[in-house]
C-alpha atoms as a PDB file:
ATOM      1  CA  UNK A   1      26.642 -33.670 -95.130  1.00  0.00           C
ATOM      2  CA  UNK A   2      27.209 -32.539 -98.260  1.00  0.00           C
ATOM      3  CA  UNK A   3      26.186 -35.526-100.088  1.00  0.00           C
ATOM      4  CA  UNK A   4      23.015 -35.733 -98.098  1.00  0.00           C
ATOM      5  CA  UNK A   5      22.214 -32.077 -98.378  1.00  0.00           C
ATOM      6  CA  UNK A   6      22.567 -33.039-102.905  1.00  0.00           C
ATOM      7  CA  UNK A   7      20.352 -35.709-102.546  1.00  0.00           C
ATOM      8  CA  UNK A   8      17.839 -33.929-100.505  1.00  0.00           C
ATOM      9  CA  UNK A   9      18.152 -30.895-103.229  1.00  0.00           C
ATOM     10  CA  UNK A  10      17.576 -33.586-105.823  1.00  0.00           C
ATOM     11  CA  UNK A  11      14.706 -35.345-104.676  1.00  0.00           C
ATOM     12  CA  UNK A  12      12.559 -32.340-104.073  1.00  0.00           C
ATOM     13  CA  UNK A  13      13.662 -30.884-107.341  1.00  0.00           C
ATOM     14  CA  UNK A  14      12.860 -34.508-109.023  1.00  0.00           C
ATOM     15  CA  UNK A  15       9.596 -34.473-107.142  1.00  0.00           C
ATOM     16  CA  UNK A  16       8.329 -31.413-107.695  1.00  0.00           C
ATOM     17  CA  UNK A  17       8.785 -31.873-111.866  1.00  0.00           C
ATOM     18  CA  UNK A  18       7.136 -35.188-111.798  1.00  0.00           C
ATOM     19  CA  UNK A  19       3.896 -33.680-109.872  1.00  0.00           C
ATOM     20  CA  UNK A  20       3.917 -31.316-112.929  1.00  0.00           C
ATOM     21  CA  UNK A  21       4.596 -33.176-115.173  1.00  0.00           C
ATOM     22  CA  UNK A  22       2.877 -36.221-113.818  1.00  0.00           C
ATOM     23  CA  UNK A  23      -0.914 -34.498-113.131  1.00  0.00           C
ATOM     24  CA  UNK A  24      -1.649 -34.397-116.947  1.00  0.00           C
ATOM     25  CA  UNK A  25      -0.629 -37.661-117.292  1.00  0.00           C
ATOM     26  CA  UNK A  26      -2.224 -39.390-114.822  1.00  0.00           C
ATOM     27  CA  UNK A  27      -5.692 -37.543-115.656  1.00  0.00           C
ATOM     28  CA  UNK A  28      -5.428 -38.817-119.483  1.00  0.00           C
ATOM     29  CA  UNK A  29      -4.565 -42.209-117.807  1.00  0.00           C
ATOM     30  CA  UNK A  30      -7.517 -42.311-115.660  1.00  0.00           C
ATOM     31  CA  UNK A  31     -10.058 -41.344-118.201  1.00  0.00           C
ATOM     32  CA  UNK A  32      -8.964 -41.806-121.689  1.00  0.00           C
ATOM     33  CA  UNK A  33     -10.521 -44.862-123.871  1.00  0.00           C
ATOM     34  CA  UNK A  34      -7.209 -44.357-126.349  1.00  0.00           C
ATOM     35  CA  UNK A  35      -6.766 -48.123-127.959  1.00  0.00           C
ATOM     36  CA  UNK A  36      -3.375 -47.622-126.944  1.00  0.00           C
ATOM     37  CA  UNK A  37      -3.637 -46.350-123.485  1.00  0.00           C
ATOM     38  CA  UNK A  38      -2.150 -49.804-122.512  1.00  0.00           C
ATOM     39  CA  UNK A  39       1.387 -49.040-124.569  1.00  0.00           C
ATOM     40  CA  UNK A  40       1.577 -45.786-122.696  1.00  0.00           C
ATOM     41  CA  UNK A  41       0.676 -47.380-119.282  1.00  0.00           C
ATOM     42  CA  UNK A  42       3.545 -50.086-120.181  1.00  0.00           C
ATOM     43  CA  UNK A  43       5.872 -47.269-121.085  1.00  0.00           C
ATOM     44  CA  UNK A  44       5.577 -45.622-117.615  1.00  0.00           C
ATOM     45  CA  UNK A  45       5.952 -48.182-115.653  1.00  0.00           C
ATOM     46  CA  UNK A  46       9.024 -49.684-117.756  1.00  0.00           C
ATOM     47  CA  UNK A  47      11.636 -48.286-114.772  1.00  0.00           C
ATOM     48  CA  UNK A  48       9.754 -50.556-112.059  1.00  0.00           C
ATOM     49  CA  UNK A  49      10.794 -53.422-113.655  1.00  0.00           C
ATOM     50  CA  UNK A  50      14.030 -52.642-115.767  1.00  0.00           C
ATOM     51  CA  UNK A  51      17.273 -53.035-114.442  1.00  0.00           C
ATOM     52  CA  UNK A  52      18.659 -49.249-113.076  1.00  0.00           C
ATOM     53  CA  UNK A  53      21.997 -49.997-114.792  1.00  0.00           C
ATOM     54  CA  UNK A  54      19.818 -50.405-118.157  1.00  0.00           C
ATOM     55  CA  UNK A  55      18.217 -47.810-118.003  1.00  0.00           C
ATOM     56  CA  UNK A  56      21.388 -45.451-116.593  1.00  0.00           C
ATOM     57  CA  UNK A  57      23.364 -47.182-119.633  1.00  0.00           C
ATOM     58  CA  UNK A  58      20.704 -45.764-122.620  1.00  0.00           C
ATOM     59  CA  UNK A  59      20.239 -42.343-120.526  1.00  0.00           C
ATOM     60  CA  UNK A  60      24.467 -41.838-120.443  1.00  0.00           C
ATOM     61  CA  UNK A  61      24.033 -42.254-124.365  1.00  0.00           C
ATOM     62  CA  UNK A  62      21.402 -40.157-124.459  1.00  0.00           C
ATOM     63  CA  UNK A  63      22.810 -37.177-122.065  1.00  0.00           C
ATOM     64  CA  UNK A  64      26.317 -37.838-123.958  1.00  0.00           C
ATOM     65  CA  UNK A  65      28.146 -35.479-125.767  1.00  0.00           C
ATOM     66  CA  UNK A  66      26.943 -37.321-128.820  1.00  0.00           C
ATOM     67  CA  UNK A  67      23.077 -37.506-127.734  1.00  0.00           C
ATOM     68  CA  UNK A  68      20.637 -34.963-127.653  1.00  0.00           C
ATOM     69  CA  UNK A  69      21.898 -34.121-124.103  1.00  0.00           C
ATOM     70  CA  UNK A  70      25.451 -32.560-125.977  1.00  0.00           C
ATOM     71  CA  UNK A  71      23.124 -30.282-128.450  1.00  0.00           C
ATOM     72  CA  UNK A  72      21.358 -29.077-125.173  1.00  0.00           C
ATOM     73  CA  UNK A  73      24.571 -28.570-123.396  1.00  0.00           C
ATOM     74  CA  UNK A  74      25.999 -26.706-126.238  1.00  0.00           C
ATOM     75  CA  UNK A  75      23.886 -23.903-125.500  1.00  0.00           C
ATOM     76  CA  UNK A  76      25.244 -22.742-122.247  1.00  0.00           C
ATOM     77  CA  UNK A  77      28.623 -24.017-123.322  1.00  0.00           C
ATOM     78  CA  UNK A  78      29.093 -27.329-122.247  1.00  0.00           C
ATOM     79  CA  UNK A  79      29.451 -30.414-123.972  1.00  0.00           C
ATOM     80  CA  UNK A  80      27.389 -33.399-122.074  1.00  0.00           C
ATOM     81  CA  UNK A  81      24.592 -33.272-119.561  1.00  0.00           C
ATOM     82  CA  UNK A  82      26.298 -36.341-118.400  1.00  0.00           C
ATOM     83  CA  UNK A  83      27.744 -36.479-114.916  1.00  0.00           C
ATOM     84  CA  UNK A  84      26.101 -33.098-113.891  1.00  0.00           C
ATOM     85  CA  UNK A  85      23.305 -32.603-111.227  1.00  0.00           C
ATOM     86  CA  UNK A  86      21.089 -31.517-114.583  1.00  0.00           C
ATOM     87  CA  UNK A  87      21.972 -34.897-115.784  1.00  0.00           C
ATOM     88  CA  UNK A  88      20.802 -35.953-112.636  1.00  0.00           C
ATOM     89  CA  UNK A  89      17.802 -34.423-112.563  1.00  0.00           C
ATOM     90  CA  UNK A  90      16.771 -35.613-115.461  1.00  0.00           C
ATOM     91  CA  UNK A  91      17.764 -39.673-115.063  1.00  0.00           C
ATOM     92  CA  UNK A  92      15.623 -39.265-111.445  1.00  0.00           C
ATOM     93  CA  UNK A  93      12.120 -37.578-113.253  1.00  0.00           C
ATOM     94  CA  UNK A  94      12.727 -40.548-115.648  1.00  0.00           C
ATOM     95  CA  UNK A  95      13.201 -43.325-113.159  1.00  0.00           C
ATOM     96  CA  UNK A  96      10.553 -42.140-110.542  1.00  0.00           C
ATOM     97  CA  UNK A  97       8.328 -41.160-113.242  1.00  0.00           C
ATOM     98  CA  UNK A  98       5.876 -44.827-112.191  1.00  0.00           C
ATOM     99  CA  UNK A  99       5.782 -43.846-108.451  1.00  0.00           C
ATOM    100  CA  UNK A 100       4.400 -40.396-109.153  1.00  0.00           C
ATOM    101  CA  UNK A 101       2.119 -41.336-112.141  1.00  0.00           C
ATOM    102  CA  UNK A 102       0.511 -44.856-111.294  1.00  0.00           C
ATOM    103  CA  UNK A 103      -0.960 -42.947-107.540  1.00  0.00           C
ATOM    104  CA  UNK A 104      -2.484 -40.444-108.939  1.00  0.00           C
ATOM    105  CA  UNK A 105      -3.855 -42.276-111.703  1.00  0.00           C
ATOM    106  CA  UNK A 106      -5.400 -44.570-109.031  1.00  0.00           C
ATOM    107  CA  UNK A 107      -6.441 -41.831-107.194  1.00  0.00           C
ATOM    108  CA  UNK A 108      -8.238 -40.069-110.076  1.00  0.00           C
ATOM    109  CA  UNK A 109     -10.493 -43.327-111.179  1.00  0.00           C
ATOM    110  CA  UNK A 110     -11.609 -43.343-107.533  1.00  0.00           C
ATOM    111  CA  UNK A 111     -12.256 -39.776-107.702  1.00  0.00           C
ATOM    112  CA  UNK A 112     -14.327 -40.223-111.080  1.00  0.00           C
ATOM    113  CA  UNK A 113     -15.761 -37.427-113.557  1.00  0.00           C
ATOM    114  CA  UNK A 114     -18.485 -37.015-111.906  1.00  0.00           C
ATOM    115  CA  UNK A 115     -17.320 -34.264-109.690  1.00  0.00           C
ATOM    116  CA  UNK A 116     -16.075 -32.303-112.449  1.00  0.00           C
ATOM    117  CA  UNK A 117     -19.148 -32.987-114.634  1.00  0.00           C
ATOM    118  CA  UNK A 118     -20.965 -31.335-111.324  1.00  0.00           C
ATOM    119  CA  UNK A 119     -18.605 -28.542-111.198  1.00  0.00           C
ATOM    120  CA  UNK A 120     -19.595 -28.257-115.336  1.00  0.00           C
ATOM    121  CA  UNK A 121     -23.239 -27.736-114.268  1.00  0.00           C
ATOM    122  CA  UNK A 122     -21.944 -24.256-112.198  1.00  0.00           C
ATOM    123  CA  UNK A 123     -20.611 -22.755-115.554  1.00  0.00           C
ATOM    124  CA  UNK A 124     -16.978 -23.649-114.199  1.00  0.00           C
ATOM    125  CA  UNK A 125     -14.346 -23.815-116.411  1.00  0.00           C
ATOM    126  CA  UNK A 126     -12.397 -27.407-116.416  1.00  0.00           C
ATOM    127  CA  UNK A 127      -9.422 -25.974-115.039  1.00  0.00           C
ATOM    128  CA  UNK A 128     -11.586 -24.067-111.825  1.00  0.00           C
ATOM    129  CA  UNK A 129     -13.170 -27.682-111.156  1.00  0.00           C
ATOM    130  CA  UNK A 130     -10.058 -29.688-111.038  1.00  0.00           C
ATOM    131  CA  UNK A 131      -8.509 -27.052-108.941  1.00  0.00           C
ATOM    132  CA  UNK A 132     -11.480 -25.997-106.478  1.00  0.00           C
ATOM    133  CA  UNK A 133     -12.768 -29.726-106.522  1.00  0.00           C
ATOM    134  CA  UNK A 134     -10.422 -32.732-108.366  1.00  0.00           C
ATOM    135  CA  UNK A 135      -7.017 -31.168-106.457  1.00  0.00           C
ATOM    136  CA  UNK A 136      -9.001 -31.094-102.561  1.00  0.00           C
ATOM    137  CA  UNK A 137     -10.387 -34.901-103.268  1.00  0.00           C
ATOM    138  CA  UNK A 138      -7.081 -35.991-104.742  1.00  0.00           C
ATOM    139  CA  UNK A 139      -5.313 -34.467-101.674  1.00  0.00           C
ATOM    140  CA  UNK A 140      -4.292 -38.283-100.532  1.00  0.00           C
ATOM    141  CA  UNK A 141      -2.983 -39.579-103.491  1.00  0.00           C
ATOM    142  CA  UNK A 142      -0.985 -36.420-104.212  1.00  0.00           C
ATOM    143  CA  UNK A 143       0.620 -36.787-100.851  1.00  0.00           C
ATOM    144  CA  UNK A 144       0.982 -40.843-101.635  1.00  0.00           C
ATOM    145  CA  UNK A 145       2.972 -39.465-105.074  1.00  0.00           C
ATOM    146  CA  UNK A 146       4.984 -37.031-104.037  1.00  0.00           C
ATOM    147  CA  UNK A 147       6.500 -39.086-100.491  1.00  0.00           C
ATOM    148  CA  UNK A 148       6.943 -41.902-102.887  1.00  0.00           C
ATOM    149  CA  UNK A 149       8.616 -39.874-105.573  1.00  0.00           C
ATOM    150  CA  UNK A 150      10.923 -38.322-102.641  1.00  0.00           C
ATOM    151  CA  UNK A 151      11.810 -41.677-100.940  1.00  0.00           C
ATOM    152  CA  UNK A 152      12.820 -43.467-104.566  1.00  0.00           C
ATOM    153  CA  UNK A 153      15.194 -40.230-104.958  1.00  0.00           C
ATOM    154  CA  UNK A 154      16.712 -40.839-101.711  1.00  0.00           C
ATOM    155  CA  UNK A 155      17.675 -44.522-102.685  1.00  0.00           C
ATOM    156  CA  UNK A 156      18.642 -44.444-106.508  1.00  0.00           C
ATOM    157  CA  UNK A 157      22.116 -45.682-107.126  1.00  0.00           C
ATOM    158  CA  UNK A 158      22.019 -47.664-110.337  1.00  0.00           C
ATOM    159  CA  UNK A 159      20.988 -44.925-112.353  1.00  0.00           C
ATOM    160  CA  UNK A 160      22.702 -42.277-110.402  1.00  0.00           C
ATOM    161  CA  UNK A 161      25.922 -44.143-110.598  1.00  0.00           C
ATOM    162  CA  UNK A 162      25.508 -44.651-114.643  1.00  0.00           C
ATOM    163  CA  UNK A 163      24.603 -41.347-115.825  1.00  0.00           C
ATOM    164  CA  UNK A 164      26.381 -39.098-112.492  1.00  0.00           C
ATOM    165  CA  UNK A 165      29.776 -41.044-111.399  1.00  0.00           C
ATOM    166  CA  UNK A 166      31.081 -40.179-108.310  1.00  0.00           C
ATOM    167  CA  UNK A 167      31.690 -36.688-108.184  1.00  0.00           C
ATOM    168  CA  UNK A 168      31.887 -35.167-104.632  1.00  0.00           C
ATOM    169  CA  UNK A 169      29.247 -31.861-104.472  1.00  0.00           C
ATOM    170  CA  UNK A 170      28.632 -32.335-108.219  1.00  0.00           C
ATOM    171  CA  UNK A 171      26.592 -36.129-108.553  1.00  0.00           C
ATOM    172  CA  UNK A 172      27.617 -37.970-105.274  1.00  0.00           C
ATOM    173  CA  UNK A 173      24.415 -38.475-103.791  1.00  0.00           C
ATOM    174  CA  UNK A 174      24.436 -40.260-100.080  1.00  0.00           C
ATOM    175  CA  UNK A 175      23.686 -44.039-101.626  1.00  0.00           C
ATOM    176  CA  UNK A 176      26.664 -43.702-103.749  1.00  0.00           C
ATOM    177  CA  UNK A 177      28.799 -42.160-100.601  1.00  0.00           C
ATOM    178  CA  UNK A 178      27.826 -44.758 -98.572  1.00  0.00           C
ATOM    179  CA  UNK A 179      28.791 -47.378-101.062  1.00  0.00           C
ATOM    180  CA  UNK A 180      32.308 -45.714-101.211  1.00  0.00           C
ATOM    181  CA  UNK A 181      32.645 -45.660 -97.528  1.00  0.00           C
ATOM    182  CA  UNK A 182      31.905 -49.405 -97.722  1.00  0.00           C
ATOM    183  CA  UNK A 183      34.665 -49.617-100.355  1.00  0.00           C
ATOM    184  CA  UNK A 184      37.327 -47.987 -97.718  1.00  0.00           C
ATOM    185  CA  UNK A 185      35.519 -50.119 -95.049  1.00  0.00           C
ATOM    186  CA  UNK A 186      35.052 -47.064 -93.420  1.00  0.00           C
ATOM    187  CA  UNK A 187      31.957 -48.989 -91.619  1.00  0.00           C
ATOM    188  CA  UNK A 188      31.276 -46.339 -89.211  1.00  0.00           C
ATOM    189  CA  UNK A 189      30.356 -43.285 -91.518  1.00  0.00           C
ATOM    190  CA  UNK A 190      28.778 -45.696 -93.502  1.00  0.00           C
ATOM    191  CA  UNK A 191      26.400 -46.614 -90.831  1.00  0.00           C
ATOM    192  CA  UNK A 192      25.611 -43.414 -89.637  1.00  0.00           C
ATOM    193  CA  UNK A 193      24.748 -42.451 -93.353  1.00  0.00           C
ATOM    194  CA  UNK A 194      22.440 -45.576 -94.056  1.00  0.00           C
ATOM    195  CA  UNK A 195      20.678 -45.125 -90.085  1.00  0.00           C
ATOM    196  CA  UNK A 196      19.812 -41.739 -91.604  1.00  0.00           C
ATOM    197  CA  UNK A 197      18.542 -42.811 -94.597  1.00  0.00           C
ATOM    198  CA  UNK A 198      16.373 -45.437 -92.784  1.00  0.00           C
ATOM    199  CA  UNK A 199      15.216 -43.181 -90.251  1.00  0.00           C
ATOM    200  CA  UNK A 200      14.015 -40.818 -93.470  1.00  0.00           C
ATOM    201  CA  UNK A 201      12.713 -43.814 -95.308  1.00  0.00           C
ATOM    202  CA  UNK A 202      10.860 -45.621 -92.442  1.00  0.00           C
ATOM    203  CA  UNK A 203       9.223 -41.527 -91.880  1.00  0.00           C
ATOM    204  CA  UNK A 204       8.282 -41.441 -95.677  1.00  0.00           C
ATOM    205  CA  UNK A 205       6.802 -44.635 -95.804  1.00  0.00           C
ATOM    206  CA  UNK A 206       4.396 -44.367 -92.583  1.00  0.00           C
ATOM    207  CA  UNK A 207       3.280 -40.547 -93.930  1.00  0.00           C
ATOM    208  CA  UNK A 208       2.269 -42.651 -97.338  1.00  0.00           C
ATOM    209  CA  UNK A 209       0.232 -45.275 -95.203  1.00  0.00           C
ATOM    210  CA  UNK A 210      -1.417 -42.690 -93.646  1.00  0.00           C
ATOM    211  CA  UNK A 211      -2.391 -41.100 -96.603  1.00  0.00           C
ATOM    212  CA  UNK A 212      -3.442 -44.431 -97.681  1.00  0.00           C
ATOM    213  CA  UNK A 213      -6.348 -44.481 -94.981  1.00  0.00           C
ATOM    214  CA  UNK A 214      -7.780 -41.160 -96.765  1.00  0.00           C
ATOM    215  CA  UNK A 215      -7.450 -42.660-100.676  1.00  0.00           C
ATOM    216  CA  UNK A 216      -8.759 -46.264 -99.841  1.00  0.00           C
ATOM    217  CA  UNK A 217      -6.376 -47.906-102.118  1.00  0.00           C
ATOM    218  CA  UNK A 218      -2.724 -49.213-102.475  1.00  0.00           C
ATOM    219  CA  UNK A 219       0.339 -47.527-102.978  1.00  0.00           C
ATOM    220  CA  UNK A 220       0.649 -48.118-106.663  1.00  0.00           C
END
């Protein structure tokens, strides 16, 4: 329980920074005609297709005591963000960061400027018309983004294992406990662990299809 009550605490703290952090993004993704835009795009959506333990490998160094991660942890005293939830945290925005960003982009090019350029016409400011009329329309894709950006939390273990260890209430999340109850063969908390986990994932996944119906497009 304690594992799954750390995972739970990091997915909705991982999903709730990446739909922050991921809105801005998204927009500029939609819309922009940068000559670049496609470098940016690539950037994103790097963690879809590189290997977890790649990625976990360059965030350790990074988060290290000899990365920027050490200067930041020097602050409060501490020497690496390494193998701490904050360490975490951070590794799970980084590697969910395509699963929040790439359904609200697709959601906001269905959506279109025209709305806002409407809302323009009323003497709104941009930020009144994308919150009284971008946020209501993008209500699907947000909901698409944010069960997606929950469910990949749930299931990380490369870059969990890389950048977190194994560290019981500190970084073990539930895939990582259930690979060390595989380890000790002890097949029956294992089980129960990964029937919970596909009970939550199978519930995540049918809200997203749902919300599919609403946006008219795919999942990515």
């Amino acid at each position: 329980m304690e594992a799954l009550w750390l995972t739970l605490q990091l997915a909705l703290f991982s999903t709730l920074i990446l739909i922050v952090l991921a809105t801005p993004l998204a927009w500029w993704l939609a819309h922009s005609q940068f000559k670049g835009k496609a470098l940016v795009e690539a950037l994103v959506a790097l963690p879809l297709v590189l290997p977890p333990t790649v990625l976990g490998f360059y965030l350790l160094i990074v988060l290290g005591p000899d990365g920027p991660g050490g200067w930041l942890a020097s602050f409060w005293g501490g020497s690496t963000l390494a193998f701490s939830f904050s360490g975490l945290l951070i590794g799970s925005v980084i590697y969910s960061l395509p699963f929040v960003v790439q359904p609200l982009q697709n959601g906001f090019v269905l959506i279109g400027k025209k709305p806002l350029e409407v809302a323009y016409t009323l003497k709104a400011s941009f930020w009144d018309g994308f919150r009284s009329v971008i946020l209501p329309l993008a209500k699907p894709a947000y909901i698409s983004a944010a069960t997606l950006g929950f469910a990949h939390t749930l299931g990380e273990f490369g870059v969990v294992l890389m950048i977190g260890g194994n560290i019981p209430g500190e970084t073990q999340v539930i895939s990582i406990a259930i690979y060390e109850q595989v380890e000790a063969m002890e097949y029956a908390q294992a089980h129960g662990l990964s029937a919970l986990l596909l009970f939550i994932s199978f519930t995540l996944l049918a809200i997203i299809y749902k919300a599919r119906k609403h946006q008219g497009g795919g999942l990515l």
